[in-house]
Protein backbone atom coordinates (compact mmCIF):
# COMPACT_ATOMS: atom_id res chain seq x y z
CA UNK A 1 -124.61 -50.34 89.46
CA UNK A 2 -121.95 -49.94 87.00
CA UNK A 3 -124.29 -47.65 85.37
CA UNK A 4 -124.59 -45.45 88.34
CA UNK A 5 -120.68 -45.01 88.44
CA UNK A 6 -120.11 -44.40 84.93
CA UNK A 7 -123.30 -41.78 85.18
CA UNK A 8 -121.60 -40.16 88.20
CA UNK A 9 -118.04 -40.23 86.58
CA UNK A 10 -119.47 -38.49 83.70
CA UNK A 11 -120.88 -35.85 85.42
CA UNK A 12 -117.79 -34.90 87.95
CA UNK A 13 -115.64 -34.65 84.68
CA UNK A 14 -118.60 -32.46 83.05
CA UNK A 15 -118.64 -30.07 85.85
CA UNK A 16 -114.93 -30.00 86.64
CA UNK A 17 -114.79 -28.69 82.72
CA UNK A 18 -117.59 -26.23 83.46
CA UNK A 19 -115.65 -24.66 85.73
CA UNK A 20 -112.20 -24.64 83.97
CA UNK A 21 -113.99 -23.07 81.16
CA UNK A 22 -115.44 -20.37 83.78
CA UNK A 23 -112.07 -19.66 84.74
CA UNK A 24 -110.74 -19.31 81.35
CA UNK A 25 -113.75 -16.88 80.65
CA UNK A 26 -112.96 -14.54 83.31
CA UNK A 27 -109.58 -14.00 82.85
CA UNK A 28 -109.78 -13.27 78.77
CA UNK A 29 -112.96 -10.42 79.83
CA UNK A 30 -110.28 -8.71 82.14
CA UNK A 31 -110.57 -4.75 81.02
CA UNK A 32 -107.83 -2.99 79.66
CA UNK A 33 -107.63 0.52 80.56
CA UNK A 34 -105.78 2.63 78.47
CA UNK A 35 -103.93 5.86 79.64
CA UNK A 36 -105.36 8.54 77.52
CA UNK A 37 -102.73 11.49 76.52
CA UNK A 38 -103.48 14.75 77.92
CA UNK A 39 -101.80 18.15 78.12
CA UNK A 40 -102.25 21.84 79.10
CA UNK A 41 -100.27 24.08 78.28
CA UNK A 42 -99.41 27.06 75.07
CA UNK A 43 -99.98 26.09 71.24
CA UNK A 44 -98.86 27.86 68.74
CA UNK A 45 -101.44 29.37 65.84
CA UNK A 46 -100.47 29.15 62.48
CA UNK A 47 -100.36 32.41 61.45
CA UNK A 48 -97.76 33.35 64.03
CA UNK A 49 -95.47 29.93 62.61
CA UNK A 50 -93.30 29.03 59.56
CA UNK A 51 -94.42 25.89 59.64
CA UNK A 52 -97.91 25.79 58.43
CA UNK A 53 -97.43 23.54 54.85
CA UNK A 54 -100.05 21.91 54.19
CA UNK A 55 -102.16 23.18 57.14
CA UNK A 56 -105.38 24.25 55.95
CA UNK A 57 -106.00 27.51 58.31
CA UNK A 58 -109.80 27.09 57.84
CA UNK A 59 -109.77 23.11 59.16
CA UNK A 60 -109.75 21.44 62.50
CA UNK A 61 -106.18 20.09 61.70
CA UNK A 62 -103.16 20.52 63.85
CA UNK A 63 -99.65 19.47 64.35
CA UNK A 64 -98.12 17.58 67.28
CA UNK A 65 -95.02 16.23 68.06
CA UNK A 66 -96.38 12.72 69.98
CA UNK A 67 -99.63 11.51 68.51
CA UNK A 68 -100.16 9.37 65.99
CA UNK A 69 -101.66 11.06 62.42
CA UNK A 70 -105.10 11.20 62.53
CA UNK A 71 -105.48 10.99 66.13
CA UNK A 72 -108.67 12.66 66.97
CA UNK A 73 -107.75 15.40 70.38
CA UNK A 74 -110.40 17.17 72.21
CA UNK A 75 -109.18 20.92 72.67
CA UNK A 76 -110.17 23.13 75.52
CA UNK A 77 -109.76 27.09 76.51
CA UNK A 78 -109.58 26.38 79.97
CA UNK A 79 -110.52 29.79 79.88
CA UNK A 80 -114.28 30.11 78.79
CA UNK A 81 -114.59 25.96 78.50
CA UNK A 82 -115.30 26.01 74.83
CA UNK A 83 -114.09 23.05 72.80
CA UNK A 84 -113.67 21.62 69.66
CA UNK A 85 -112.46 17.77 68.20
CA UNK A 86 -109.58 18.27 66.25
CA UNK A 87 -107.57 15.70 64.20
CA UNK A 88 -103.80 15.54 64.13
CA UNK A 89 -102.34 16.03 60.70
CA UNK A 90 -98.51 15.15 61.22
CA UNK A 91 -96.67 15.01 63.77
CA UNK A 92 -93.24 15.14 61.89
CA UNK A 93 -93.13 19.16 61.84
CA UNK A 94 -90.40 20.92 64.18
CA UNK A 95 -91.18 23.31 66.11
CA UNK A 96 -90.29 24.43 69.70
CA UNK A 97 -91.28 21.79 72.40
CA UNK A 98 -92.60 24.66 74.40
CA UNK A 99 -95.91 24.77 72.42
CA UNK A 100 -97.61 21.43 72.92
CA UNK A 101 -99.18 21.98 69.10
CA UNK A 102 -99.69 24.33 66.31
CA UNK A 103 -103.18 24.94 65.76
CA UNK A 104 -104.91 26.53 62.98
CA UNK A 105 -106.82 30.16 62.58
CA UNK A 106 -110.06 28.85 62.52
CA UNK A 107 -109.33 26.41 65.71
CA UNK A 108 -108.27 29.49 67.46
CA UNK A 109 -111.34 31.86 66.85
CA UNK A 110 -113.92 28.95 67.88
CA UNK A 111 -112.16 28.50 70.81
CA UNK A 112 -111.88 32.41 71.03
CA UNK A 113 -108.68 32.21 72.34
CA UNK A 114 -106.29 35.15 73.32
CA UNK A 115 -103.72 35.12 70.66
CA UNK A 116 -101.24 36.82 72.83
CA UNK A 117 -101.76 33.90 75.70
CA UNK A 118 -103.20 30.94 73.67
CA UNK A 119 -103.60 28.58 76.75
CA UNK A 120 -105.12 25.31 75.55
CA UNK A 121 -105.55 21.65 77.07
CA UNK A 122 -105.37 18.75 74.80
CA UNK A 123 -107.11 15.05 75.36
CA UNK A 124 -106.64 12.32 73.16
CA UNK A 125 -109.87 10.59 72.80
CA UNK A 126 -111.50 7.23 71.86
CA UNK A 127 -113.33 6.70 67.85
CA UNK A 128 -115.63 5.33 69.10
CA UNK A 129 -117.33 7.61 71.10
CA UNK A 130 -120.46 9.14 71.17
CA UNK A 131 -119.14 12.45 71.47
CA UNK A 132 -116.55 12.26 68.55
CA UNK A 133 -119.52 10.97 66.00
CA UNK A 134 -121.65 13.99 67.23
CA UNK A 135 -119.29 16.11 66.78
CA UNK A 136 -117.74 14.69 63.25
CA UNK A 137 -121.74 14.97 62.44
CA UNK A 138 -121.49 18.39 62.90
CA UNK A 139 -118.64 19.60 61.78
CA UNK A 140 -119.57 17.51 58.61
CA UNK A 141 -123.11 19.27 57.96
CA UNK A 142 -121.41 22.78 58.91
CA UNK A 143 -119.35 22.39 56.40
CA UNK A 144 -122.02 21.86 53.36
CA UNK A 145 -123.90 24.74 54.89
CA UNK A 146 -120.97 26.85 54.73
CA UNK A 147 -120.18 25.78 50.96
CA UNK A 148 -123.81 26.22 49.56
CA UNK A 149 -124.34 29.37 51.51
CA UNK A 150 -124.15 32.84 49.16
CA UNK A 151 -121.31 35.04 50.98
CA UNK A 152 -122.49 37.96 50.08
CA UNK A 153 -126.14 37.02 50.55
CA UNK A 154 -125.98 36.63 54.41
CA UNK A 155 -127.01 38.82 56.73
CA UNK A 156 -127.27 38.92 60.67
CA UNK A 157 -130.69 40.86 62.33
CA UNK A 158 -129.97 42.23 65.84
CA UNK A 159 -133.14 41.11 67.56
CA UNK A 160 -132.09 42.53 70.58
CA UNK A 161 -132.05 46.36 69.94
CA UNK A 162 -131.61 47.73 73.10
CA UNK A 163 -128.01 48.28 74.42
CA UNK A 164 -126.08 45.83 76.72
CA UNK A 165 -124.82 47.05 79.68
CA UNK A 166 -121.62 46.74 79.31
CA UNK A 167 -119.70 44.38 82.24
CA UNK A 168 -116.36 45.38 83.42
CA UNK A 169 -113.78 43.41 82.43
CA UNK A 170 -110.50 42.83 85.44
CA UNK A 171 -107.56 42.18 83.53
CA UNK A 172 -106.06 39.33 84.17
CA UNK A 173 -102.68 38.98 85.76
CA UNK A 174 -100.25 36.73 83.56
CA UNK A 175 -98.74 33.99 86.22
CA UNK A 176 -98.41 30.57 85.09
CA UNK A 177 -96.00 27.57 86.33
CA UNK A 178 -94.43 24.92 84.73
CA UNK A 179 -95.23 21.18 86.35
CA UNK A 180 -92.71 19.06 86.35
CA UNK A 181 -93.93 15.88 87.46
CA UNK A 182 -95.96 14.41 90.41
CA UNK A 183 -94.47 11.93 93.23
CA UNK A 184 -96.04 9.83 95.77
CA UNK A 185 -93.29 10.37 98.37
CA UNK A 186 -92.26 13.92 99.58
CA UNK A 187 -88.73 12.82 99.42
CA UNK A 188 -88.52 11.80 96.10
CA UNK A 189 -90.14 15.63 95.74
CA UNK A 190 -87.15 16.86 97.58
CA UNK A 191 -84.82 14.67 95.08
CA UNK A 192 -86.12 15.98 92.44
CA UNK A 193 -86.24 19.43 93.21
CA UNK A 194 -82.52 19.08 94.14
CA UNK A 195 -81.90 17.71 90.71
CA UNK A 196 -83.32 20.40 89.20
CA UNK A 197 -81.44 23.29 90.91
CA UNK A 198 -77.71 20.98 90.50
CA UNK A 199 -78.28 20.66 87.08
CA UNK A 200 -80.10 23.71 85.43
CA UNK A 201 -78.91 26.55 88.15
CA UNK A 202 -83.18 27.32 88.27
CA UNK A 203 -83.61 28.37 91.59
CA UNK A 204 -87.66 29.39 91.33
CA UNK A 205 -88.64 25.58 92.45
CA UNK A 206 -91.44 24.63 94.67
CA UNK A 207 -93.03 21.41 95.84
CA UNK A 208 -96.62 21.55 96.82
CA UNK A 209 -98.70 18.87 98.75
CA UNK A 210 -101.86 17.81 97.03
CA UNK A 211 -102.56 14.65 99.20
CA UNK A 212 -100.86 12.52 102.02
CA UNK A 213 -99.41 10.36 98.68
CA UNK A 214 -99.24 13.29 95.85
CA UNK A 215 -96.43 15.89 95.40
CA UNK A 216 -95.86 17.76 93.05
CA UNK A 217 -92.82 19.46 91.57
CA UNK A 218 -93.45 23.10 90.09
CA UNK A 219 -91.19 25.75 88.68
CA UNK A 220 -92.10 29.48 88.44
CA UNK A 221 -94.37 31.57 89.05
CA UNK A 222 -93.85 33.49 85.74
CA UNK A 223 -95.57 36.93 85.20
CA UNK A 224 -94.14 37.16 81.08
CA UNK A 225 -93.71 34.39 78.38
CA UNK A 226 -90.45 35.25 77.55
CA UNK A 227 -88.87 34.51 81.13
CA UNK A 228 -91.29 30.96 81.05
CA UNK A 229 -90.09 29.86 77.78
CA UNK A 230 -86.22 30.26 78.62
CA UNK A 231 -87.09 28.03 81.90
CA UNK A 232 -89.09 25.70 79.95
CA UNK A 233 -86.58 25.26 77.07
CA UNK A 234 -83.66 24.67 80.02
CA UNK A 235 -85.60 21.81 82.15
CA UNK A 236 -86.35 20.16 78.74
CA UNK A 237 -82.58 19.04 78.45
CA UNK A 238 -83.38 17.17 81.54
CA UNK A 239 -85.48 14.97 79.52
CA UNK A 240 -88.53 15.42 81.18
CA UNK A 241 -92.02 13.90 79.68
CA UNK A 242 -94.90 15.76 79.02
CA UNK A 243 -94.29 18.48 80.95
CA UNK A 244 -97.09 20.93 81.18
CA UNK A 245 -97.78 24.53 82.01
CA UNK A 246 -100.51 25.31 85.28
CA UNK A 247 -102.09 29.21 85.23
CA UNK A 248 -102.67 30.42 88.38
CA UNK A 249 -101.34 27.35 90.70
């Protein structure tokens, strides 16, 4: 009998453990999400800056003003959805907090940007993914191509002889806004929109509904860069976070 107790003891302790050490278990494999940086808004190319030391104009490097060196970004023309990985070189170079980067030449023709609007969006992304090794891959075997490769020695064969039809092209109209932020409540909208027009005399404010519990603060529309950057370099003093710049809102 005394057996049977110590047996049954035993095994009440045992599985009281078990499931302490379940408990434990399931609260250390709790995910952490991180938020991921992300922008949209104008860089600035190096050959229209001062500040391009040390910036290789044939690399994927660029300057920032936020992320950590060697943070790998993921940059998009929103425009044709072509996009590169870049890396960030330094982010200790000043430059106007208007352009969310300075990028370099040959970042700008892959992307086939218009240097006279160079709209870009920027996304920090993970090392480890699949998508930055392919990438890195690429870029890396590009790169011996390009430095084995004879200049002179290359030459491109239209296989396509016959003439394009040529598509018309409808300009595009330059209008852009500046976000401010989003809010959940339409009166802290209202707030802030008040704020703005107290403290920087900008009158051009708007607050449009995206959802019953999203609001969003914009500023504009602007038809030239010039006007946009005066705005943008005025709501700035506000101390405003990552404020980005929406085409065609």
């Amino acid at each position: 009998m005394n057996y049977k107790k110590i047996l049954i003891l035993f095994l009440f302790f045992l599985l009281n453990s078990c499931e302490q050490i379940k408990t434990v278990n399931q609260k250390t494999l709790k995910p952490v999400f991180e938020k991921k940086y992300s922008n949209i808004g104008f860089t600035l190319v190096a050959e229209n800056s001062n500040n391009i030391k040390n910036l290789d104009n044939r690399s994927f490097n660029i300057f920032h003003k936020s992320l950590k060196k060697r943070s790998l970004v993921k940059i998009t023309n929103p425009k044709n959805g072509k996009s590169l990985i870049a890396e960030v070189k330094s982010n200790k170079v000043k430059f106007s907090s208007f352009y969310n980067s300075i990028i370099t030449e040959r970042i700008a023709e892959d992307l086939e940007l218009d240097l006279k609007e160079p709209y870009i969006e920027i996304l920090l992304v993970s090392k480890n993914s699949t998508f930055i090794a392919k990438k890195s891959k690429m870029f890396e075997e590009e790169k011996e191509v390009a430095e084995k490769a004879p200049v002179d020695g290359i030459q491109i064969n239209d296989l396509n002889k016959k003439k394009k039809k040529k598509k018309k092209v409808e300009k595009e109209i330059f209008s852009y806004f500046i976000k401010i932020a989003d809010f959940y409540y339409k009166n802290s909208a209202q707030m802030m929109r008040k704020r703005i027009i107290e403290e920087t005399s900008l009158k051009n404010t708007k607050i449009v509904k995206l959802s019953k519990t999203k609001y969003r603060v914009l500023l504009g529309p602007f038809n030239d860069i010039k006007s946009m950057q005066q705005s943008f370099e005025k709501i700035k003093l506000l101390d405003f976070e990552n404020i980005e710049i929406l085409k065609n809102v």
